[in-house]
Protein backbone atom coordinates (compact mmCIF):
# COMPACT_ATOMS: atom_id res chain seq x y z
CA UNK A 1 20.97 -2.91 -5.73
CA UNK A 2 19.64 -1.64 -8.98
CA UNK A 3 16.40 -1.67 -7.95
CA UNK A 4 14.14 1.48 -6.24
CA UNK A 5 11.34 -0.07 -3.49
CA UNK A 6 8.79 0.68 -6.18
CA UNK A 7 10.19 -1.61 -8.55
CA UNK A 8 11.11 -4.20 -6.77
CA UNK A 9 7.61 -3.82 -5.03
CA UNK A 10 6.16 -4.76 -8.87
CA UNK A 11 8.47 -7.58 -9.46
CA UNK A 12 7.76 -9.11 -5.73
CA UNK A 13 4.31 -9.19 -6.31
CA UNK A 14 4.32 -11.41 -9.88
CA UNK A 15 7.48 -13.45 -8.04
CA UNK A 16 6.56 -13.92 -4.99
CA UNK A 17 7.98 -17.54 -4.50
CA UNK A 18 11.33 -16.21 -5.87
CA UNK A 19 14.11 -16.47 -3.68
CA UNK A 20 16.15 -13.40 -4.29
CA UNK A 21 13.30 -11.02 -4.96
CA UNK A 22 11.45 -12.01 -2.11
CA UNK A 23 14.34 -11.65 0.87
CA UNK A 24 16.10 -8.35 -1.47
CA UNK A 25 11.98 -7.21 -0.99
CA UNK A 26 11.64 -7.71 2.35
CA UNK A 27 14.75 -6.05 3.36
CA UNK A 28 13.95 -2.68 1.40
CA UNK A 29 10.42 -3.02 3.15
CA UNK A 30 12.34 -2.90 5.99
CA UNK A 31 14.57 -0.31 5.79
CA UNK A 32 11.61 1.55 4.31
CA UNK A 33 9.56 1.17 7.50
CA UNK A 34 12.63 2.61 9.04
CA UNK A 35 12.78 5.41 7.50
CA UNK A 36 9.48 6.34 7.86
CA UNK A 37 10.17 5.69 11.72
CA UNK A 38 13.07 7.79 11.98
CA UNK A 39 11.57 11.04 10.04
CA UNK A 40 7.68 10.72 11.97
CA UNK A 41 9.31 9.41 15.23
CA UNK A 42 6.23 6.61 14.52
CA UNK A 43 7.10 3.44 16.96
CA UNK A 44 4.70 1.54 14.93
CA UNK A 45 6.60 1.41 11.62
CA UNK A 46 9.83 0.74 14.08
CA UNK A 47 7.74 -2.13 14.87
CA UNK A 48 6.53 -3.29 10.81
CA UNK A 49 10.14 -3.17 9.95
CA UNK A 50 10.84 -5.59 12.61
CA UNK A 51 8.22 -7.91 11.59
CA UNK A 52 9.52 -7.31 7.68
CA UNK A 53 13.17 -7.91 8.83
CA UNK A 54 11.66 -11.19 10.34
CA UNK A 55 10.64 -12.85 6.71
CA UNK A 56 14.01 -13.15 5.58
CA UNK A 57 15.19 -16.38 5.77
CA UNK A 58 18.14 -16.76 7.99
CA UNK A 59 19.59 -19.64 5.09
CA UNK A 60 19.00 -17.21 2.16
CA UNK A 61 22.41 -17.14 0.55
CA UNK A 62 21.94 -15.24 -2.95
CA UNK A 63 22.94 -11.99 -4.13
CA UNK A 64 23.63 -9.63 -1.04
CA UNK A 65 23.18 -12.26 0.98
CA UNK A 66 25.56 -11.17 3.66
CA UNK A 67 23.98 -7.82 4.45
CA UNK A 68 20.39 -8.76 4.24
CA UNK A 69 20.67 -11.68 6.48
CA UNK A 70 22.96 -9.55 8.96
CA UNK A 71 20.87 -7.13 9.27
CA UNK A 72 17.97 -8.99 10.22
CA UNK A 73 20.46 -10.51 13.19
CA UNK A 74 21.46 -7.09 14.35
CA UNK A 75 17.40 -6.03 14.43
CA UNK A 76 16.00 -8.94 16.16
CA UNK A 77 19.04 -10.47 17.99
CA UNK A 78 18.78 -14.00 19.75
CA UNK A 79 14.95 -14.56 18.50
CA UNK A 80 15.68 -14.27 14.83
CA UNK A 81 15.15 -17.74 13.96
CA UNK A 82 11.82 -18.68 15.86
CA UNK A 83 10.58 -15.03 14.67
CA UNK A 84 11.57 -16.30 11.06
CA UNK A 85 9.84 -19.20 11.03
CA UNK A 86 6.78 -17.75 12.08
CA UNK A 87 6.94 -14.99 9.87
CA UNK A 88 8.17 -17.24 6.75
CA UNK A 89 5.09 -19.70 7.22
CA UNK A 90 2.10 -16.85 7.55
CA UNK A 91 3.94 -14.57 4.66
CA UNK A 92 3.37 -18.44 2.45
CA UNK A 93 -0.14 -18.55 4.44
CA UNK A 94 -1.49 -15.48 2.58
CA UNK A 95 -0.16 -15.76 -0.54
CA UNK A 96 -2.17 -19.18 -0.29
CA UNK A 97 -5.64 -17.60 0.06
CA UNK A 98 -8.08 -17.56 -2.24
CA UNK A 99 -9.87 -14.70 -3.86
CA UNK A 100 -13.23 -16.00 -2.21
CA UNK A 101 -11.38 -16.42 1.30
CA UNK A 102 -10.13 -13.05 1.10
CA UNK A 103 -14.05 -11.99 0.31
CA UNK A 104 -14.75 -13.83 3.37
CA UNK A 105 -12.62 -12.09 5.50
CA UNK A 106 -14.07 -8.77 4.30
CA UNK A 107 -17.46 -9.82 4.25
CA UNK A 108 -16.84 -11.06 8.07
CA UNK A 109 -15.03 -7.64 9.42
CA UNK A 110 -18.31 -5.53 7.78
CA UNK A 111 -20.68 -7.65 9.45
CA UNK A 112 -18.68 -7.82 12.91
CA UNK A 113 -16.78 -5.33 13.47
CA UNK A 114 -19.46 -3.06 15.18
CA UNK A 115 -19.91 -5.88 17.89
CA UNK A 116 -16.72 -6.84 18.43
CA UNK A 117 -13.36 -4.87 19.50
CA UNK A 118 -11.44 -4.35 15.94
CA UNK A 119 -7.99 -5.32 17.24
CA UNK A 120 -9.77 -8.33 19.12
CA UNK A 121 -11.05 -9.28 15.36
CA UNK A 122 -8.30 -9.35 12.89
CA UNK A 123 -6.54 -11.11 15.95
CA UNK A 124 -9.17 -13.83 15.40
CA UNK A 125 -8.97 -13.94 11.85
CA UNK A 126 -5.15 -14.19 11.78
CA UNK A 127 -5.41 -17.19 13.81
CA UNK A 128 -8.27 -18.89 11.69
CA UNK A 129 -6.00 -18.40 8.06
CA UNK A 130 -2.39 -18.54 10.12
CA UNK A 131 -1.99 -15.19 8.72
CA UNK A 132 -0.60 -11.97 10.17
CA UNK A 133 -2.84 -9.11 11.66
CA UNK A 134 -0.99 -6.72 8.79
CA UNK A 135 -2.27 -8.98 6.30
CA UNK A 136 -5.75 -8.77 7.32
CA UNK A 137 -4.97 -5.23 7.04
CA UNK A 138 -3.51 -5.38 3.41
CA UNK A 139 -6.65 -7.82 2.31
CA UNK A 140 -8.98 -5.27 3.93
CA UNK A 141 -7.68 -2.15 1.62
CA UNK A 142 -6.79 -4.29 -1.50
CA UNK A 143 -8.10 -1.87 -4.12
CA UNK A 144 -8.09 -4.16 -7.12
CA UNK A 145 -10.70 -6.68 -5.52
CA UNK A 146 -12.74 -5.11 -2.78
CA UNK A 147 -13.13 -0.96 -3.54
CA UNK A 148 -11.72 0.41 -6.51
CA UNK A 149 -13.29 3.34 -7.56
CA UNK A 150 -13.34 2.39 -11.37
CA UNK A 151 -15.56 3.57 -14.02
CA UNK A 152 -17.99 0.99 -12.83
CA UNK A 153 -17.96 2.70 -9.95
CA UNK A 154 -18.51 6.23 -11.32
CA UNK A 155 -22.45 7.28 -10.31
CA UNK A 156 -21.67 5.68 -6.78
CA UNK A 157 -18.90 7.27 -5.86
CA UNK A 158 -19.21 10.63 -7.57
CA UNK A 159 -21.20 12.30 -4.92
CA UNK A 160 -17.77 12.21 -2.61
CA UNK A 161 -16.26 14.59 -4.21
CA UNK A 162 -18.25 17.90 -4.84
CA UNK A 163 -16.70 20.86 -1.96
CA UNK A 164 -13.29 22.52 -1.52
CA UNK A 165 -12.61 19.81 1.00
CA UNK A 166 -12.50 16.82 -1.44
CA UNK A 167 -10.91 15.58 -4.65
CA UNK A 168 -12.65 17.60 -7.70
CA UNK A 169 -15.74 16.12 -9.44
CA UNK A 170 -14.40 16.59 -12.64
CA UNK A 171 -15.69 14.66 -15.89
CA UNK A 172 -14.78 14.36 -18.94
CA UNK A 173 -17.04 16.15 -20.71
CA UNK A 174 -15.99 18.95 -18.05
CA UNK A 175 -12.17 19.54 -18.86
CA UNK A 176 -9.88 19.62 -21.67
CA UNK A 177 -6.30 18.87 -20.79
CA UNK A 178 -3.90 22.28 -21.80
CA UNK A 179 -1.40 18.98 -22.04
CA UNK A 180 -0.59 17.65 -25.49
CA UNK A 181 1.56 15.22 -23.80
CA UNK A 182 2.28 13.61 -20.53
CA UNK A 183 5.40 14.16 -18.12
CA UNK A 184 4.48 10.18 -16.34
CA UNK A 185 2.15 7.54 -15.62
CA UNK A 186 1.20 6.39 -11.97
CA UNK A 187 2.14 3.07 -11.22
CA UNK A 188 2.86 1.13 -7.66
CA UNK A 189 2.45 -2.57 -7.05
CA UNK A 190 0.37 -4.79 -8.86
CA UNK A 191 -2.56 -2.28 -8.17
CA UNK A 192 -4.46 0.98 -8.25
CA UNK A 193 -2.77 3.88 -7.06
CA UNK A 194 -3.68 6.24 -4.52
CA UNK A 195 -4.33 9.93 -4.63
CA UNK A 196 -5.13 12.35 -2.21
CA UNK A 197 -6.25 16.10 -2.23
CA UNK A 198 -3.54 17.34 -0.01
CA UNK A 199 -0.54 16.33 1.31
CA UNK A 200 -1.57 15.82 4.60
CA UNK A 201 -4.15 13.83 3.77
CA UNK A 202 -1.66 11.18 2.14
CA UNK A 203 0.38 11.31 5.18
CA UNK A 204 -2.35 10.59 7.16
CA UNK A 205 -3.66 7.94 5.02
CA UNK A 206 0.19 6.69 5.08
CA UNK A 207 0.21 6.57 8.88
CA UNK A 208 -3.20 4.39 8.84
CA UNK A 209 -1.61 1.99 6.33
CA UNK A 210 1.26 1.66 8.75
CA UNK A 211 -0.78 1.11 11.29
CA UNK A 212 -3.11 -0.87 9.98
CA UNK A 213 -6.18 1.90 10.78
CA UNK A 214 -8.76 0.33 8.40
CA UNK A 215 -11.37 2.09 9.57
CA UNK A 216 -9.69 5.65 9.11
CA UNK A 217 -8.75 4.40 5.72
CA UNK A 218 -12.27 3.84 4.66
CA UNK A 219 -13.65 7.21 6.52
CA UNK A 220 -11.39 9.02 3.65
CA UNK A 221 -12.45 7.41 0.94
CA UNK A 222 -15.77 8.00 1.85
CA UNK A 223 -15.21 12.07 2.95
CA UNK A 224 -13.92 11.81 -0.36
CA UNK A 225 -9.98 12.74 1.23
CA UNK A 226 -8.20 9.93 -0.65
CA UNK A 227 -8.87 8.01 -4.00
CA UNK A 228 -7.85 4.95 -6.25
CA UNK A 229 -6.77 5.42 -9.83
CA UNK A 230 -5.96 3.04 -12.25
CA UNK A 231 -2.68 1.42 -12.94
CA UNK A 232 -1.04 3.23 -16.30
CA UNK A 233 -3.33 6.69 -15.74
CA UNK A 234 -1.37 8.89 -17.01
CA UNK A 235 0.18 12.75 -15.28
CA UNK A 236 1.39 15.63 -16.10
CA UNK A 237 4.09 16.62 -12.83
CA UNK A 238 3.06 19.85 -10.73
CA UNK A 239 5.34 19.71 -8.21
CA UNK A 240 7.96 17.63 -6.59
CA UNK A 241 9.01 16.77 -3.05
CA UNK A 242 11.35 14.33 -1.47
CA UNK A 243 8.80 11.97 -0.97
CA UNK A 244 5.46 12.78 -2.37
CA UNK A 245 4.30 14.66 -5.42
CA UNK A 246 2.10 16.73 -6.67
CA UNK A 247 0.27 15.66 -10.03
CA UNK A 248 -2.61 16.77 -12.67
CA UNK A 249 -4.62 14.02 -14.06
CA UNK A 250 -4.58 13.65 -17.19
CA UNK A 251 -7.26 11.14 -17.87
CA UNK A 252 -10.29 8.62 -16.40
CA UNK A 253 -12.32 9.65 -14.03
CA UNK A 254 -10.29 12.24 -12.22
CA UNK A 255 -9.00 14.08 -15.25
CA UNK A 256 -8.35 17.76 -14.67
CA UNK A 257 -7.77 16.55 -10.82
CA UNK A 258 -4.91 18.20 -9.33
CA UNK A 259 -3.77 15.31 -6.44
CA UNK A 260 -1.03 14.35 -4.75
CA UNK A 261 0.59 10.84 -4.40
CA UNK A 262 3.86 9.07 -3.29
CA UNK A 263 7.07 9.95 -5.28
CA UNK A 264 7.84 6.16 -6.14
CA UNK A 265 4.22 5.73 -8.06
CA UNK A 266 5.53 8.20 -10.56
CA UNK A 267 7.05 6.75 -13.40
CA UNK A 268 8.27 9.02 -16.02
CA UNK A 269 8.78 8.65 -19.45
């Protein structure tokens, strides 16, 4: 389609009302949750790329229209429509919210969610903004407004990261890059980007995503497991596998950090 899920990720989130770009995105999404389902045997994604398959509009009729829309059919059968339509109208819910409702919604898990079963709550809160329970999820982790760990950020987060178990506390003043240039810059979504200190702490902060584990996401940031960088930061490549890879940073507030991150956030020059 010309496009790789990471692009068309970037271009779906400044388009979102766009026709084409929005049923072409939800298909990949899709097919991506697949895939992830097929190589973890994870019924969960199985699950999120049903409920992806079921925000493409059954009348969309641009490019590839054929394929997207029968493949939706052949995933959710006889209850495509009604699914649609559900689906449709709480995918336009959230893109409808306001910066200060999706505060609310954060500020309202932290202050409940020891009293009251977490499930149970974002269940609640779906109904109140005719949202999803994955997009209580997504507002929950959205880096850029709620927990980036920015420069701002620095004295309060620093302590996180100071044993063999966690990302390096590295400064500036502490490392000098042997790089004269850089081999890519990180960049996924509209966003931050996520690193992690080992690979299997990105899978497992992968799974949680899936699965909308909120609470396991925030337990790594804090232990220090997982981390946000900046949109642009730029890498120098350590190693590559077929899905994640292994990078150096190369400047901010992780410079000198050796981390890994998912394949598609690294764009090279």
């Amino acid at each position: 389609m010309g496009f790789s899920y990471g692009e068309l990720r970037d271009i779906y989130y400044k388009h979102h009302d766009n026709e084409v770009i929005k049923n072409l995105f939800f298909f990949i999404r899709a097919c991506n949750y697949y895939y992830v389902a097929d190589i973890l045997e994870d019924e969960s994604s199985r699950k999120s790329g049903k409920k992806e398959a079921a925000k493409i509009d059954p009348n969309y009729d641009g490019p590839y229209a054929k394929e997207v829309v029968t493949f939706a059919k052949n995933l959710l059968g006889d209850s495509y429509s009604e699914l649609s339509k559900i689906a449709i109208k709480e995918e336009e819910n959230y893109w409808n919210l306001t910066i200060e409702e999706k505060k609310d919604i954060v500020e309202y898990i932290d202050d409940n969610y020891l009293d009251i079963n977490y499930n149970v709550l974002c269940q609640e809160i779906a109904d109140k903004y005719g949202i999803s329970e994955e997009h209580v999820a997504l507002i929950e982790i959205d880096v850029d407004e709620f927990y980036t760990l920015e420069e701002e950020n620095k004295d309060d987060y620093k302590d996180y990261y100071k044993d063999d178990n966690k990302l390096d506390d590295i400064t500036d003043n502490d490392y000098t890059s042997p790089y004269i240039d850089y081999d890519a810059t990180l960049e996924y979504g509209s966003g931050s980007v996520v690193i992690a200190n080992s690979k299997n702490d990105l899978d497992n902060f992968l799974k949680s995503v899936d699965q909308g584990h909120t609470a396991a996401i925030e337990n790594m940031v804090n232990k220090g497991l997982i981390a946000y960088v900046s949109r642009g930061t730029k890498v120098a490549i350590m190693e590559e596998k077929i899905t994640v890879t292994k990078v150096l940073i190369l400047e901010g507030l992780y410079e000198g950090v050796e981390a890994w991150t998912i394949r598609e956030a690294v764009k090279e020059k």
